[in-house]
C-alpha atoms as a PDB file:
ATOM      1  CA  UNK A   1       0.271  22.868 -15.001  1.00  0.00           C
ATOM      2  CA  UNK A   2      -0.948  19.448 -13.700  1.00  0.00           C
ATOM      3  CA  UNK A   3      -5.136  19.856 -13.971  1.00  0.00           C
ATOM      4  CA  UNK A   4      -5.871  16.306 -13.655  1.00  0.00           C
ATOM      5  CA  UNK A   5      -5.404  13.996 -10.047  1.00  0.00           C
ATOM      6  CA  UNK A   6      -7.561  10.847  -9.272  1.00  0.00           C
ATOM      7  CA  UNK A   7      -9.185  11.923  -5.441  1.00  0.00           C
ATOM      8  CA  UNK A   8     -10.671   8.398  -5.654  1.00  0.00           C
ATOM      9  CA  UNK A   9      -9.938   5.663  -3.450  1.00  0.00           C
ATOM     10  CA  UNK A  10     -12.608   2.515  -4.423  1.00  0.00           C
ATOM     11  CA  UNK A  11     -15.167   5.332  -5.667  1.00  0.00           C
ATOM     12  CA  UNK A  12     -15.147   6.804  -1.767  1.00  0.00           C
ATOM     13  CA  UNK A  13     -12.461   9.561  -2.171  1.00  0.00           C
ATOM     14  CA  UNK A  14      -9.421   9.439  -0.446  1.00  0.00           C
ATOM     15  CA  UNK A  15      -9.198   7.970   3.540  1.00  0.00           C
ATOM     16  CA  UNK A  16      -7.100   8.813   5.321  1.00  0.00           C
ATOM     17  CA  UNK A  17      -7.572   6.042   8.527  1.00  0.00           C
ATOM     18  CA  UNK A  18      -6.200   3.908  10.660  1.00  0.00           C
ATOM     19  CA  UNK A  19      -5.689   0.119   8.819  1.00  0.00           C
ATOM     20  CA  UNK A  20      -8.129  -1.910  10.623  1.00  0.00           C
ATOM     21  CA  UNK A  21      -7.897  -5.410  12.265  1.00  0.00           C
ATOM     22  CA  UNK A  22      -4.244  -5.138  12.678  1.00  0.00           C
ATOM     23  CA  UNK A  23      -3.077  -7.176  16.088  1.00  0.00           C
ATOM     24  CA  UNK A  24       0.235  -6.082  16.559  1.00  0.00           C
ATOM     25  CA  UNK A  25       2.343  -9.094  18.415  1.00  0.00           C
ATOM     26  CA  UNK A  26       5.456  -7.571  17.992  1.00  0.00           C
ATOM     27  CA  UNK A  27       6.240 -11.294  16.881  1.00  0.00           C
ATOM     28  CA  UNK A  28       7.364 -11.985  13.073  1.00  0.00           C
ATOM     29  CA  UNK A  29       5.067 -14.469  11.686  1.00  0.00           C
ATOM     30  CA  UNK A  30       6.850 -18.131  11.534  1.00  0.00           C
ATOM     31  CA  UNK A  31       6.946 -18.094   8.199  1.00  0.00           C
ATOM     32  CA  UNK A  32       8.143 -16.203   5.180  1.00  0.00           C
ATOM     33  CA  UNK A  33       5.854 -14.499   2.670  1.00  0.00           C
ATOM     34  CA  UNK A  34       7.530 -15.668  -0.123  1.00  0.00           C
ATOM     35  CA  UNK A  35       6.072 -19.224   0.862  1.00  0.00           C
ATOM     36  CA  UNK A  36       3.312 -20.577  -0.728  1.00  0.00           C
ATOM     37  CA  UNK A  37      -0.252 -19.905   0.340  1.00  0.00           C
ATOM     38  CA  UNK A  38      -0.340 -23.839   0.762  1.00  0.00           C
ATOM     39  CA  UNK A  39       2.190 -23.679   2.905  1.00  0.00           C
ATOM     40  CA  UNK A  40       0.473 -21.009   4.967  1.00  0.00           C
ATOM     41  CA  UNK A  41      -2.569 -22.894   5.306  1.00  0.00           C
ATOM     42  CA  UNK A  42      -0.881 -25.659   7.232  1.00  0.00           C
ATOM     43  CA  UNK A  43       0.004 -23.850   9.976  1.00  0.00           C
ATOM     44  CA  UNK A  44      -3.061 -23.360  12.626  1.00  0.00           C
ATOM     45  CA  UNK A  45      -1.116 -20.129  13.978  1.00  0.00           C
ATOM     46  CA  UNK A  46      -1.898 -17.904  10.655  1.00  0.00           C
ATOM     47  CA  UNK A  47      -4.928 -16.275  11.297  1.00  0.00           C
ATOM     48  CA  UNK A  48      -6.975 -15.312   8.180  1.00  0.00           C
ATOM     49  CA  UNK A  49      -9.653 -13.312   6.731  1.00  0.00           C
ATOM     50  CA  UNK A  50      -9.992 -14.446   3.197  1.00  0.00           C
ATOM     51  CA  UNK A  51      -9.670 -18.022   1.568  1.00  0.00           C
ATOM     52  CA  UNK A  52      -5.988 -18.326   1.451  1.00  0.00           C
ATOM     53  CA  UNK A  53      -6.258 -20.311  -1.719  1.00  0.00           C
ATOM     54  CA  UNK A  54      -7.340 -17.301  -3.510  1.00  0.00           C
ATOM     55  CA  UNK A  55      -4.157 -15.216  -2.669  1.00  0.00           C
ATOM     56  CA  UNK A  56      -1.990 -16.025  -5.464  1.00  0.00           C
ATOM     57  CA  UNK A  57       1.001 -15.327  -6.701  1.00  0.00           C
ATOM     58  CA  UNK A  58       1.526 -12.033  -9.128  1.00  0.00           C
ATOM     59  CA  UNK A  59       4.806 -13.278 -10.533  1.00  0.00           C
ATOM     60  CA  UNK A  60       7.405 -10.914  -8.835  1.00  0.00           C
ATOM     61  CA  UNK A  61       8.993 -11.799  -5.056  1.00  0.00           C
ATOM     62  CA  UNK A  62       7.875  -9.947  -2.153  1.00  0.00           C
ATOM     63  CA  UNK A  63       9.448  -6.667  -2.880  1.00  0.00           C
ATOM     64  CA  UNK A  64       9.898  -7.362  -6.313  1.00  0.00           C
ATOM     65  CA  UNK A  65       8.563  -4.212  -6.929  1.00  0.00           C
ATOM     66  CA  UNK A  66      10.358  -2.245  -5.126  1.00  0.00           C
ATOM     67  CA  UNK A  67       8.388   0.516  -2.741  1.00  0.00           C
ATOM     68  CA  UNK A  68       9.318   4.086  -2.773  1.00  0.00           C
ATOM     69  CA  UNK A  69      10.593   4.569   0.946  1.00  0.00           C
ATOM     70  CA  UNK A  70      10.877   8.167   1.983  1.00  0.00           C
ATOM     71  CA  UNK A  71      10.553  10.253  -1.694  1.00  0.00           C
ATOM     72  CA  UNK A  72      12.288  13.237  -2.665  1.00  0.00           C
ATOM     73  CA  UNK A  73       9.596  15.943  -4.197  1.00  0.00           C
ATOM     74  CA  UNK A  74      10.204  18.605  -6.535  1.00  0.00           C
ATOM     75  CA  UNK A  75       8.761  21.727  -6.886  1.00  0.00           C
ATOM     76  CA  UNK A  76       5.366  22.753  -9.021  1.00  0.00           C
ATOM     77  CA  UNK A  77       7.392  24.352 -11.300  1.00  0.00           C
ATOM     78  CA  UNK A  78       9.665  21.602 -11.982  1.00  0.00           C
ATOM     79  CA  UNK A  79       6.733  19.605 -12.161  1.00  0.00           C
ATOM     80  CA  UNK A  80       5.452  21.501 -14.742  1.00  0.00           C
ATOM     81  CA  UNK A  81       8.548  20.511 -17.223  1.00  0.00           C
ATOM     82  CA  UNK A  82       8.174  16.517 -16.393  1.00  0.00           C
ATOM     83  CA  UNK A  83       4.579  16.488 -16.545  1.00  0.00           C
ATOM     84  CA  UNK A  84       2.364  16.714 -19.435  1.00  0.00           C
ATOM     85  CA  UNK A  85      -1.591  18.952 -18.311  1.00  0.00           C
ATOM     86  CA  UNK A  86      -3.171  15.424 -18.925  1.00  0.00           C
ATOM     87  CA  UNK A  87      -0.700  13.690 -16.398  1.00  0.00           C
ATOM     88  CA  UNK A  88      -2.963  11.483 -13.798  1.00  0.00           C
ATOM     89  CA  UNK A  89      -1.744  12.062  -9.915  1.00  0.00           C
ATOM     90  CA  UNK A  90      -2.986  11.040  -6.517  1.00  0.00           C
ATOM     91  CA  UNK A  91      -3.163  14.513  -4.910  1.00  0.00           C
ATOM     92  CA  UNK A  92      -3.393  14.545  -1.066  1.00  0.00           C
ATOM     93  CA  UNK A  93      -3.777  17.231   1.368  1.00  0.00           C
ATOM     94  CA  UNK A  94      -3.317  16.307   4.970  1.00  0.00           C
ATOM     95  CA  UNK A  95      -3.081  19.164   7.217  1.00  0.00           C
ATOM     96  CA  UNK A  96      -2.360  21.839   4.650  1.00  0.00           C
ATOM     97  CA  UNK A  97       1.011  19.833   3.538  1.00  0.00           C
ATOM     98  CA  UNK A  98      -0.355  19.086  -0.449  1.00  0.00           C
ATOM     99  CA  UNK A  99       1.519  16.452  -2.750  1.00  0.00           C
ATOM    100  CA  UNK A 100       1.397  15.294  -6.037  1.00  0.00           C
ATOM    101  CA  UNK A 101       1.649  11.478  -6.644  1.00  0.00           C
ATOM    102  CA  UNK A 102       1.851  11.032 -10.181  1.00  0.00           C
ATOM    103  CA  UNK A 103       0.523   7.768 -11.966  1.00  0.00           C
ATOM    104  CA  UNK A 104       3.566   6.902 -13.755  1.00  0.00           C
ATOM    105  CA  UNK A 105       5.317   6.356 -11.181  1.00  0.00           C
ATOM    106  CA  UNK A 106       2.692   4.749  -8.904  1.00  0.00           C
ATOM    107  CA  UNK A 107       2.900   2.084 -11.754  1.00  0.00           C
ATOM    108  CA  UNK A 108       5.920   1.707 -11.322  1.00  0.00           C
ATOM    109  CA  UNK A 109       6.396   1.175  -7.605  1.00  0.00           C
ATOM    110  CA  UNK A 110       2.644   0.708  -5.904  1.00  0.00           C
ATOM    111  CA  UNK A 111       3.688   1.586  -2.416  1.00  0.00           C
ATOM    112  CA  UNK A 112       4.838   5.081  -1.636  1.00  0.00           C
ATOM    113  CA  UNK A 113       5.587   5.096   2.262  1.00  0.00           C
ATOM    114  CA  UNK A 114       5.679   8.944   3.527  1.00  0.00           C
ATOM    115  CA  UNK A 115       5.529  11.188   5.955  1.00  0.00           C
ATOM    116  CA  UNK A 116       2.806  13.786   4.969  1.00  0.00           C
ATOM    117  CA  UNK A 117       1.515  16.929   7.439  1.00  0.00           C
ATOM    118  CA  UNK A 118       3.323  14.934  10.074  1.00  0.00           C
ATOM    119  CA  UNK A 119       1.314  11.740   9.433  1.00  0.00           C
ATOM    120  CA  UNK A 120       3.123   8.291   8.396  1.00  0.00           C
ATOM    121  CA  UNK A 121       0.869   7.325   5.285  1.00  0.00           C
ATOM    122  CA  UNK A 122       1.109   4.905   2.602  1.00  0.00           C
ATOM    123  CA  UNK A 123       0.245   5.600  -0.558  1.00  0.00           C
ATOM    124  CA  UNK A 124      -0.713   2.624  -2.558  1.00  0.00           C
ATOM    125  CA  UNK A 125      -1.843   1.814  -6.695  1.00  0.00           C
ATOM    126  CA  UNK A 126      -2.764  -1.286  -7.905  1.00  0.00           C
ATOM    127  CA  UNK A 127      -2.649  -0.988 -11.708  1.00  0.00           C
ATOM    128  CA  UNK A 128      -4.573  -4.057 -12.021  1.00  0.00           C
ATOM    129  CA  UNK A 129      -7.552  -2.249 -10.821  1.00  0.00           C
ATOM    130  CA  UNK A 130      -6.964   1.047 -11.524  1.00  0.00           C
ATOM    131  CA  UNK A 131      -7.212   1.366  -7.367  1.00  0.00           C
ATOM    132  CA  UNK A 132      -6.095   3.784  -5.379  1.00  0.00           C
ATOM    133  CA  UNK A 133      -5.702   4.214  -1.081  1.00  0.00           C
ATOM    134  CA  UNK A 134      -4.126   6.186   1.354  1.00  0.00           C
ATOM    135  CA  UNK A 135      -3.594   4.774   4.604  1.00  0.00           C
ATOM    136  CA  UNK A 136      -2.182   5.713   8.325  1.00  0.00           C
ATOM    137  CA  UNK A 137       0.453   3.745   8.953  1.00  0.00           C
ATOM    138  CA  UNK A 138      -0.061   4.427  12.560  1.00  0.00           C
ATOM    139  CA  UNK A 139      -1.555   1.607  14.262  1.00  0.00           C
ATOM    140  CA  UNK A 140      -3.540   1.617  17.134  1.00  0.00           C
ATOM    141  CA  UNK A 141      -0.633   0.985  20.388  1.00  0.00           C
ATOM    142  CA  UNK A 142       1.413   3.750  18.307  1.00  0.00           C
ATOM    143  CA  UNK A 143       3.998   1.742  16.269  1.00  0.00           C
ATOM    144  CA  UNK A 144       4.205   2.833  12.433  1.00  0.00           C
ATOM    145  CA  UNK A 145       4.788   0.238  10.274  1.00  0.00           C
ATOM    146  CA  UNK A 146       6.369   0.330   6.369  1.00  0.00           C
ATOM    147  CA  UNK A 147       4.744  -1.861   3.771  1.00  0.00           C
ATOM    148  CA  UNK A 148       6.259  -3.098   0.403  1.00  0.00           C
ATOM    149  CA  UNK A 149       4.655  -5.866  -1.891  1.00  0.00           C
ATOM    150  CA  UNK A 150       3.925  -8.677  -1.394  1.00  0.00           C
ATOM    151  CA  UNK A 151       4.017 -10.279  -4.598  1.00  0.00           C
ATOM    152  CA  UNK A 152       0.612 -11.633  -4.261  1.00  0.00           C
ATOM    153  CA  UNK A 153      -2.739 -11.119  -5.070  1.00  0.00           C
ATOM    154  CA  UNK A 154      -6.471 -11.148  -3.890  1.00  0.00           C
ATOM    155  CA  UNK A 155      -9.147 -10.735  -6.317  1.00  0.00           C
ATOM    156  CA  UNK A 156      -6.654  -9.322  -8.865  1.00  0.00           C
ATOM    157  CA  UNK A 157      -5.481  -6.366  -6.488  1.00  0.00           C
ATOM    158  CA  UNK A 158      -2.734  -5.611  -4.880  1.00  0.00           C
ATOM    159  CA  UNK A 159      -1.660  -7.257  -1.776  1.00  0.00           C
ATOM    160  CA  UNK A 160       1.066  -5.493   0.871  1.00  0.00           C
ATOM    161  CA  UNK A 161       2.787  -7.153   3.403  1.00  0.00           C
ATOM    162  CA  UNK A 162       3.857  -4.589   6.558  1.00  0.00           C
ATOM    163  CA  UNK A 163       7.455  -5.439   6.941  1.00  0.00           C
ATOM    164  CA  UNK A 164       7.539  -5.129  10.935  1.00  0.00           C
ATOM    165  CA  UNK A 165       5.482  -8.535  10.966  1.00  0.00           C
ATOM    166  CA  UNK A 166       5.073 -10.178   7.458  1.00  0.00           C
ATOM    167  CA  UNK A 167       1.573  -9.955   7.964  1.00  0.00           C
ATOM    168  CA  UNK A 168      -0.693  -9.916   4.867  1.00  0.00           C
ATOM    169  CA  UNK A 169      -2.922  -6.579   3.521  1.00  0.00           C
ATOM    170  CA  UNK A 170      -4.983  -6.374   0.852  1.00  0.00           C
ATOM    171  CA  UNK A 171      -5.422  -2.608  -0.646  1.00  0.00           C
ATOM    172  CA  UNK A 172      -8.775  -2.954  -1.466  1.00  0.00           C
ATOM    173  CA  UNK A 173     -10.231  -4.150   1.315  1.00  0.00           C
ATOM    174  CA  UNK A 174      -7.792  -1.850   3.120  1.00  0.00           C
ATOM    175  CA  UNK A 175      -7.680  -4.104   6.027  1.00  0.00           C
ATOM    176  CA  UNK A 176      -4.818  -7.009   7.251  1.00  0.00           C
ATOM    177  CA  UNK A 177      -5.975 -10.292   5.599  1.00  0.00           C
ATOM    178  CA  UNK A 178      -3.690 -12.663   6.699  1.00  0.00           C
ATOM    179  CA  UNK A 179      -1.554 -12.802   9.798  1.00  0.00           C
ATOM    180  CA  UNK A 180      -0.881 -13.621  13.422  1.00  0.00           C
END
């Protein structure tokens, strides 16, 4: 039986929220996340939040590791076989619909997006930091948006990118940190 799940997001427990200072333009950004920060920086349009010389790159491509879109669950006692007692999982409970997100596969991937108790979430690790958040992936005029990685970082943690606009997130501030 799984006995162990991290409930911590930052020290704060879990939130479960709407990402804040998102503008949605329904506009890509005019220019590619793969391209340098550098790059970014010379164009007045980008909009940003941080010092864009301190997002850097993490060494994999945007979506060079990959996002688990959409995850297939098993059951508790199938769970029981593949996990060891001592096995470290995000465990969220939104409107009585509980899962199980276990750490070695949160390694793996960083970005679970899901559908949990009828609420778009992401579920994001940044094994850097030992970090975990939950978001809505609701935004404010309605849209959900999907997020995969970015490839960078900020401060050593984990940065998304929400793949409706290309704009910038960074998990731990668990805001949009660069964008239109």
């Amino acid at each position: 039986m799984v006995t162990h799940m991290i409930v911590a997001g930052l020290g704060m427990g879990i939130t479960i929220d709407l990402l804040l200072h998102y503008t949605n333009t329904n506009s890509p950004l005019s220019t590619s996340i793969s391209r340098s920060t550098a790059a970014l920086s010379a164009q007045e349009e980008i909009k940003s939040i941080v010092p864009l010389d301190q997002i850097v790159s993490g060494g994999p491509p945007p979506d060079g590791i990959p996002s688990t879109d959409n995850p297939k669950f098993i059951s508790v006692k199938e769970a029981d076989e593949i996990l060891e007692d001592s096995e470290l999982v995000v465990g969220i409970n939104i409107n009585g619909d509980i899962r199980a997100y276990p750490l070695q596969i949160l390694i793996w991937h960083e970005i679970v997006n899901d559908n949990l108790g009828r609420v778009p979430v992401v579920v994001t690790y940044c094994p850097l930091c030992v970090t975990n958040q939950v978001f809505n992936r609701t935004l404010e005029d309605g849209n959900v948006v999907e997020f995969g990685t970015s490839g960078k970082l900020y401060n050593s943690n984990l940065v998304m990118y929400d793949r409706t606009s290309d704009s910038l997130w960074s998990q731990a501030l668990a805001q949009g940190i660069v964008g239109t």
